[in-house]
Protein backbone atom coordinates (compact mmCIF):
# COMPACT_ATOMS: atom_id res chain seq x y z
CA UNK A 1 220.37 161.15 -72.85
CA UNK A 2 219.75 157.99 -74.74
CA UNK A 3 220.76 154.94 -75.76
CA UNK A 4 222.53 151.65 -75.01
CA UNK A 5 225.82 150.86 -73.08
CA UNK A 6 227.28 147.76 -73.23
CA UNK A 7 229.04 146.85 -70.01
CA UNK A 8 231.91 144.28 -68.71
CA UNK A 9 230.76 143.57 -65.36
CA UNK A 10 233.99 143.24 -62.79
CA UNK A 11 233.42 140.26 -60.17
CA UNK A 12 232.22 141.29 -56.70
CA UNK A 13 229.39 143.76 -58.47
CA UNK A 14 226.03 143.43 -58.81
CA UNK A 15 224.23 144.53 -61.80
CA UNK A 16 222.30 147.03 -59.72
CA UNK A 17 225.44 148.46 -58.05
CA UNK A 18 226.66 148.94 -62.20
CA UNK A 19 222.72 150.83 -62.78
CA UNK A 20 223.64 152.80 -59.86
CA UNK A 21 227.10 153.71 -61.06
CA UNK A 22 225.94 154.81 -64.79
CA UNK A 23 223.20 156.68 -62.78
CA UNK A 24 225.89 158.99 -60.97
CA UNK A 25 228.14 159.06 -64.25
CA UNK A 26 225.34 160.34 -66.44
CA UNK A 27 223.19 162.10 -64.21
CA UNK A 28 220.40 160.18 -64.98
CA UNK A 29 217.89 157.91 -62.66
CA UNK A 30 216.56 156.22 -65.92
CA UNK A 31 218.73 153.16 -66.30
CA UNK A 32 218.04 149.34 -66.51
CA UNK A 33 219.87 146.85 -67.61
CA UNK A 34 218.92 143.52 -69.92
CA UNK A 35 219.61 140.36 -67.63
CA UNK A 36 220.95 140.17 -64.05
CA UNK A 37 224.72 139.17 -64.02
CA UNK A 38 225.61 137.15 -60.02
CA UNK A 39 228.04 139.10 -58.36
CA UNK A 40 230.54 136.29 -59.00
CA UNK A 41 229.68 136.31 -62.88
CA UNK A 42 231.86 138.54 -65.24
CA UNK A 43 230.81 139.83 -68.61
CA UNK A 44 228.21 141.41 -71.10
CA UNK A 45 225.62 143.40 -68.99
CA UNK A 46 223.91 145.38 -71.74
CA UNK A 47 222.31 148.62 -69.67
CA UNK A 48 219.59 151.09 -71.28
CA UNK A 49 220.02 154.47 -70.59
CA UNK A 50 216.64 156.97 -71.32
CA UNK A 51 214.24 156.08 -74.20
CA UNK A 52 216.57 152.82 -74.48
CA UNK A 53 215.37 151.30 -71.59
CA UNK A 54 211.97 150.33 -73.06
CA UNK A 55 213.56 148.42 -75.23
CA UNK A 56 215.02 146.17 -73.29
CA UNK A 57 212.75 143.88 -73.18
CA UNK A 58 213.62 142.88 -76.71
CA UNK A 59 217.49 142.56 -75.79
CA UNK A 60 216.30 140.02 -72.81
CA UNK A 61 215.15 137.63 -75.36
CA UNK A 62 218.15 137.09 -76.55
CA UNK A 63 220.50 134.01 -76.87
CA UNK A 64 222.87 133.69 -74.14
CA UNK A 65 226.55 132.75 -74.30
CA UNK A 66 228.81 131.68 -71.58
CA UNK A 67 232.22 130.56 -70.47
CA UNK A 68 231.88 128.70 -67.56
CA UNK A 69 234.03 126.43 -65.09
CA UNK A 70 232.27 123.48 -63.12
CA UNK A 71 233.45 121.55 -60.01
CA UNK A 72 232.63 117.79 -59.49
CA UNK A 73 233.13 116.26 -56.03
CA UNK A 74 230.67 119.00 -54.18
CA UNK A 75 227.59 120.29 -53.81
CA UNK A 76 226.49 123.42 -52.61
CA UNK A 77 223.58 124.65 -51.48
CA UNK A 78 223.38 128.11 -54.15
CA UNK A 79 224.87 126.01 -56.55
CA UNK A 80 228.21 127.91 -56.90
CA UNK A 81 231.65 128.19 -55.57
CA UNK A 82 230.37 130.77 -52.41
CA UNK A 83 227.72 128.84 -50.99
CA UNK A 84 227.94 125.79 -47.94
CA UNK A 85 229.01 122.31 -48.83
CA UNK A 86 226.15 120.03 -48.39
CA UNK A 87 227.68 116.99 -49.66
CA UNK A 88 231.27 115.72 -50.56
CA UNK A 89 231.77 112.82 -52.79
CA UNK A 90 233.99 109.71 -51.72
CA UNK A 91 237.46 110.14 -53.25
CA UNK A 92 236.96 106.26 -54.92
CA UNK A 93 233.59 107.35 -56.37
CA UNK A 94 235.32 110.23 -58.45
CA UNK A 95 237.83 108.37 -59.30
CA UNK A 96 235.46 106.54 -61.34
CA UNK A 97 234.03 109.42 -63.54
CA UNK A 98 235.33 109.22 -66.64
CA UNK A 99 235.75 112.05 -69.48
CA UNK A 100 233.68 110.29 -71.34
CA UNK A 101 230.87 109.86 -68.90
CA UNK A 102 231.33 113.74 -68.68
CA UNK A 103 230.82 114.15 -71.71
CA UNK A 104 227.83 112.10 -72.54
CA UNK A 105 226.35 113.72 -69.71
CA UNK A 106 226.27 117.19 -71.41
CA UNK A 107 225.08 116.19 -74.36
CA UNK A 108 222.20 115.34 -72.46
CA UNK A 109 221.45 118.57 -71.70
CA UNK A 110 221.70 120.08 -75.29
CA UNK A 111 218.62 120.61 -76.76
CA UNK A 112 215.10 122.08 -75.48
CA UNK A 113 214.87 120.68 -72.05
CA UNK A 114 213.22 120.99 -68.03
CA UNK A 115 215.34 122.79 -66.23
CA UNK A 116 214.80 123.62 -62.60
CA UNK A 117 216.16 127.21 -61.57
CA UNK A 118 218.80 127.52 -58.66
CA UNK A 119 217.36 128.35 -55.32
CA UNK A 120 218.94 131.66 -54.88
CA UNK A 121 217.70 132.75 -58.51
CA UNK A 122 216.22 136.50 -58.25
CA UNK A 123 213.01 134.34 -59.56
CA UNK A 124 210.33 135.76 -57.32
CA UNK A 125 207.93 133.04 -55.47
CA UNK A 126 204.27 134.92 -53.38
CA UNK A 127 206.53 138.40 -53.82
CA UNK A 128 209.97 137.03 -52.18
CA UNK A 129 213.21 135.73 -54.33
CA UNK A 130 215.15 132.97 -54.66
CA UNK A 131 217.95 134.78 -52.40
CA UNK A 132 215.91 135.84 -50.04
CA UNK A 133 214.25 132.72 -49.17
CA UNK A 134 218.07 130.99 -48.64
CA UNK A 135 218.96 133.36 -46.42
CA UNK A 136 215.84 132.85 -44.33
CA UNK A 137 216.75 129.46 -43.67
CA UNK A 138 213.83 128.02 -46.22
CA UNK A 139 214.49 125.35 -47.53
CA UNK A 140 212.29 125.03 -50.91
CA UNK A 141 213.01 124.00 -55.05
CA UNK A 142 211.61 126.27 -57.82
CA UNK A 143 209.74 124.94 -60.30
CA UNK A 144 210.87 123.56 -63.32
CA UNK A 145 210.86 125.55 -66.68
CA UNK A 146 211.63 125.14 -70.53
CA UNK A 147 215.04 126.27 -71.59
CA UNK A 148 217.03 125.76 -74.72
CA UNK A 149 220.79 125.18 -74.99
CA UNK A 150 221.89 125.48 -78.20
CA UNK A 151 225.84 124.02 -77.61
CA UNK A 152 228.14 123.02 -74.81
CA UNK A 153 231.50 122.86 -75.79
CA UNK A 154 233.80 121.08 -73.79
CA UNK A 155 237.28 122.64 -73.66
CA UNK A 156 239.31 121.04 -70.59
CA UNK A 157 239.11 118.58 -68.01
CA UNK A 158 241.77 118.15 -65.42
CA UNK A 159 241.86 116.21 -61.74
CA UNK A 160 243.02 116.49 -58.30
CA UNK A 161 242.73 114.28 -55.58
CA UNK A 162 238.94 115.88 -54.92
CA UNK A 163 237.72 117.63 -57.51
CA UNK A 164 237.45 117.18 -61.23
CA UNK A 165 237.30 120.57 -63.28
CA UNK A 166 235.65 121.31 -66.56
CA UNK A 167 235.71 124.19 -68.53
CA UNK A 168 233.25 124.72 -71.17
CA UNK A 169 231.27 126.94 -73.07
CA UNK A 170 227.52 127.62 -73.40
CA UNK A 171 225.05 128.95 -75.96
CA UNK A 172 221.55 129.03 -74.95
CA UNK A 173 218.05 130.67 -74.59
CA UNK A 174 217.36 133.27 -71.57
CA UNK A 175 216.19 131.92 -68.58
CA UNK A 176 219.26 129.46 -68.57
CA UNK A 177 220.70 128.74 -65.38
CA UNK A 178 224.71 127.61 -65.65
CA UNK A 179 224.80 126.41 -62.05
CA UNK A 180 221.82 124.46 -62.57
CA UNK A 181 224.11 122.55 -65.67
CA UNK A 182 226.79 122.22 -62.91
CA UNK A 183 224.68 121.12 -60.34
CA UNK A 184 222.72 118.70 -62.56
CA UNK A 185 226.01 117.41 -63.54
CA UNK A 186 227.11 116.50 -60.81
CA UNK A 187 223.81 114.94 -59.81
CA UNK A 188 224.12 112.84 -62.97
CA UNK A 189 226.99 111.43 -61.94
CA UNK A 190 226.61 110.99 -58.49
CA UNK A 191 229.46 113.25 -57.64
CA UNK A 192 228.02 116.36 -56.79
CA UNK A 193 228.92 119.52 -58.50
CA UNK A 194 228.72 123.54 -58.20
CA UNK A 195 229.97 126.54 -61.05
CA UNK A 196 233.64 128.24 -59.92
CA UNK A 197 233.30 130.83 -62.34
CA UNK A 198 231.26 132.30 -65.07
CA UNK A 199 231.23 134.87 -67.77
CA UNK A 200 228.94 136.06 -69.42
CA UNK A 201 230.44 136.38 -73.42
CA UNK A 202 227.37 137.24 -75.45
CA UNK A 203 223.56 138.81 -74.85
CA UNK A 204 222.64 138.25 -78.54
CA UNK A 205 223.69 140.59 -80.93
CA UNK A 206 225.94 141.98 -78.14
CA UNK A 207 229.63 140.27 -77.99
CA UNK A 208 231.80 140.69 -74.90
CA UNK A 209 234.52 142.30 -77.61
CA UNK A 210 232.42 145.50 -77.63
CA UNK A 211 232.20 146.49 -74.17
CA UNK A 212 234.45 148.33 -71.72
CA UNK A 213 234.28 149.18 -68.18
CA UNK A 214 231.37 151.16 -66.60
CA UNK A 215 233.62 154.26 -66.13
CA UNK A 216 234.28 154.41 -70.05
CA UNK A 217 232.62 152.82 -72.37
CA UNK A 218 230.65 154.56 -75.16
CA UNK A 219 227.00 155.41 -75.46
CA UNK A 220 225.52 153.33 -78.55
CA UNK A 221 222.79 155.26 -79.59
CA UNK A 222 219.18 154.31 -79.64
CA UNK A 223 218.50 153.42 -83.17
CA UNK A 224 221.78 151.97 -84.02
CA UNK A 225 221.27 149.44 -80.62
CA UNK A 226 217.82 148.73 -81.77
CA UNK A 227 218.18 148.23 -85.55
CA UNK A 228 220.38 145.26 -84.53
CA UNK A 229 217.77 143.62 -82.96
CA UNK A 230 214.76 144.79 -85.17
CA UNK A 231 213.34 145.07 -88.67
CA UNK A 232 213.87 149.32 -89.18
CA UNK A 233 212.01 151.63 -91.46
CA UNK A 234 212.12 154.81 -92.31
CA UNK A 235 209.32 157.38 -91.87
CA UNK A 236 208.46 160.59 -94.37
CA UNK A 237 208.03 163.77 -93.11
CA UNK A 238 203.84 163.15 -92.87
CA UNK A 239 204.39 159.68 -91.36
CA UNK A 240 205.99 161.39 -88.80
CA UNK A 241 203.56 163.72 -87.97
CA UNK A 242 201.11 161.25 -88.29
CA UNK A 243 203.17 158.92 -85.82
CA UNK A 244 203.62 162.05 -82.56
CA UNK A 245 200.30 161.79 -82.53
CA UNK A 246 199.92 158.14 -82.01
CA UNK A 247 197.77 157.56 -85.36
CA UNK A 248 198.52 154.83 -87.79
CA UNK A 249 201.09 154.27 -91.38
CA UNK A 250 201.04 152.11 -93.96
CA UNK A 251 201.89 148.86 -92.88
CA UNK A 252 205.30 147.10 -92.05
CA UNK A 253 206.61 145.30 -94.54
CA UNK A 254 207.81 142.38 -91.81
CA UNK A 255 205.65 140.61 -89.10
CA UNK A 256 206.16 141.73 -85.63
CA UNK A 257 207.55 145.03 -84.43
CA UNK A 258 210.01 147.29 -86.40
CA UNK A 259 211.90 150.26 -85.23
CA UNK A 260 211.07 153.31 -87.57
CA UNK A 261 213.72 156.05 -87.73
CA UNK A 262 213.76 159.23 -89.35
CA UNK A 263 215.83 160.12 -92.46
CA UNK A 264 218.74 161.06 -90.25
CA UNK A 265 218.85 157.76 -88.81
CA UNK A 266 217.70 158.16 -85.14
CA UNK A 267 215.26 156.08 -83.58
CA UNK A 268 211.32 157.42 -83.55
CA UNK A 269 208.93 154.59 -82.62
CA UNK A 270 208.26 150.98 -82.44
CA UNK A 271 205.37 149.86 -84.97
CA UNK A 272 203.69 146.66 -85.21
CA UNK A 273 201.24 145.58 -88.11
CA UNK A 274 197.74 145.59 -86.49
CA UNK A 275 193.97 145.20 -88.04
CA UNK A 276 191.91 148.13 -89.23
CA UNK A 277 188.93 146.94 -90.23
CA UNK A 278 189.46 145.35 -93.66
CA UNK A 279 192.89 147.04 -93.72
CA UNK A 280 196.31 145.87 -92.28
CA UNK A 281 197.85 149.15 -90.72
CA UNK A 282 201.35 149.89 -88.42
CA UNK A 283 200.37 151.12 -85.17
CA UNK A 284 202.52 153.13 -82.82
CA UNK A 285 203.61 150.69 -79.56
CA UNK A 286 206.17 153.29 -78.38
CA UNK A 287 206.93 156.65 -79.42
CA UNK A 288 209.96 158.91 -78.61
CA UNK A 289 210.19 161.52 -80.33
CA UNK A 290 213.55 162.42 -79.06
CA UNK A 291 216.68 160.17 -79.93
């Protein structure tokens, strides 16, 4: 069994207990998924189920889009709505953020910039995570890293005696952390702010139209998840002999790798343009012969 399913994570899950779940439906324990999802966070969890899940990788990459809810007036210590208040802001003080300052703010962040990664990220620091750490009682920041975010796209703002909410939208690069926008936010201003909700609406070319819950949705196959993401070609009869046995075709007529697929459309190998001596030749980098 083989191919992609493309999930809409319920709140309360984690995107292992949703591997675990399609592992029990299918009757299969070869099942990953493309991007952990918070148990808070609803939305587009793309899995790989089989021969899929080696391709996942390439579905990682992807650009990321998100609806999202932020809180001004508190910080937490995960960032989000479910961790401990570590600082409240004076009632005067938020008074005094405007929706314009908001705004500007954001913008700020648009663009290729250094973003440092929530503390209970499942980013892994000498062999121990993010999570792990905060529940230890450590008390620690993870380095800063280059993201990109593409658009934030303010759509409300509205005020209560200690809070200001915003809802907006993202689009940006993986390895984006919303609650780090929230929480930076709300640094920016002075305020202090933490994410109330997110959901996850897009893992590039995947929209969160297309999926359905892990009980029913549909098994995409292989070659038609893949030759959304990739360059495909299709192989003769003696390229793929040529290709079970791990040798080399003609080159690719694009850069990078390509997903060849027989006549009948199913998915047969990834190739990738290599050197041969004097020659340019499309080596094998996976091979499954078996859709």
């Amino acid at each position: 069994m083989n191919g992609f399913l493309l999930v809409d994570k319920a709140s309360g899950m984690t995107s292992h207990d949703v591997v675990a779940k399609i592992r029990r439906r299918l009757g299969t324990k070869k099942v990953g998924h493309a991007g952990t999802l918070d148990p808070m966070a609803t939305g587009v969890l793309v899995l790989g189920i089989g021969n899929a899940t080696r391709l996942l990788q390439y579905v990682v990459d992807g650009t990321k889009g998100y609806d999202a809810t932020i809180a001004l007036g508190k910080a937490t210590i995960t960032d989000d709505v479910e961790g401990e208040v570590i600082s409240t802001a004076d009632p005067h003080t938020l008074a005094l953020v405007t929706d314009e300052a908001i705004a500007t703010e954001l913008k700020k962040m648009v663009g290729t910039i250094s973003q440092r990664p929530s503390s209970v990220s499942a980013i892994k620091v000498d062999g121990k995570t993010g999570h792990e750490r905060v529940r230890a009682g450590e008390e620690f920041e993870l380095p800063a890293r280059e993201v990109t975010i593409s658009d934030i796209t303010i759509h409300s703002i509205s005020r209560s005696s200690d809070s200001i909410r915003i809802e907006v939208s993202v689009l940006c690069s993986a390895g984006t952390y919303i609650r780090a926008i929230a929480r930076d936010l709300g640094v920016s201003l002075g305020v202090g702010g933490h994410l109330t909700a997110l959901r996850r609406t897009l893992v590039s070319p995947f929209e969160i139209s297309e999926c359905g819950d892990w009980e029913s949705t549909d098994l995409i196959s292989t070659a038609a998840g893949i030759s959304r993401i990739l360059p495909i070609r299709e192989l003769e009869a003696e390229e793929l002999n040529e290709i079970s046995f791990g040798r080399t075709v003609s080159a690719n007529s694009s850069q990078g790798p390509v997903a060849a697929l027989r006549s009948d459309g199913t998915f047969v190998a990834l190739l990738e343009n290599q050197a041969a001596g004097e020659q340019i030749l499309a080596r094998p980098t996976l091979v499954s012969m078996k859709e």
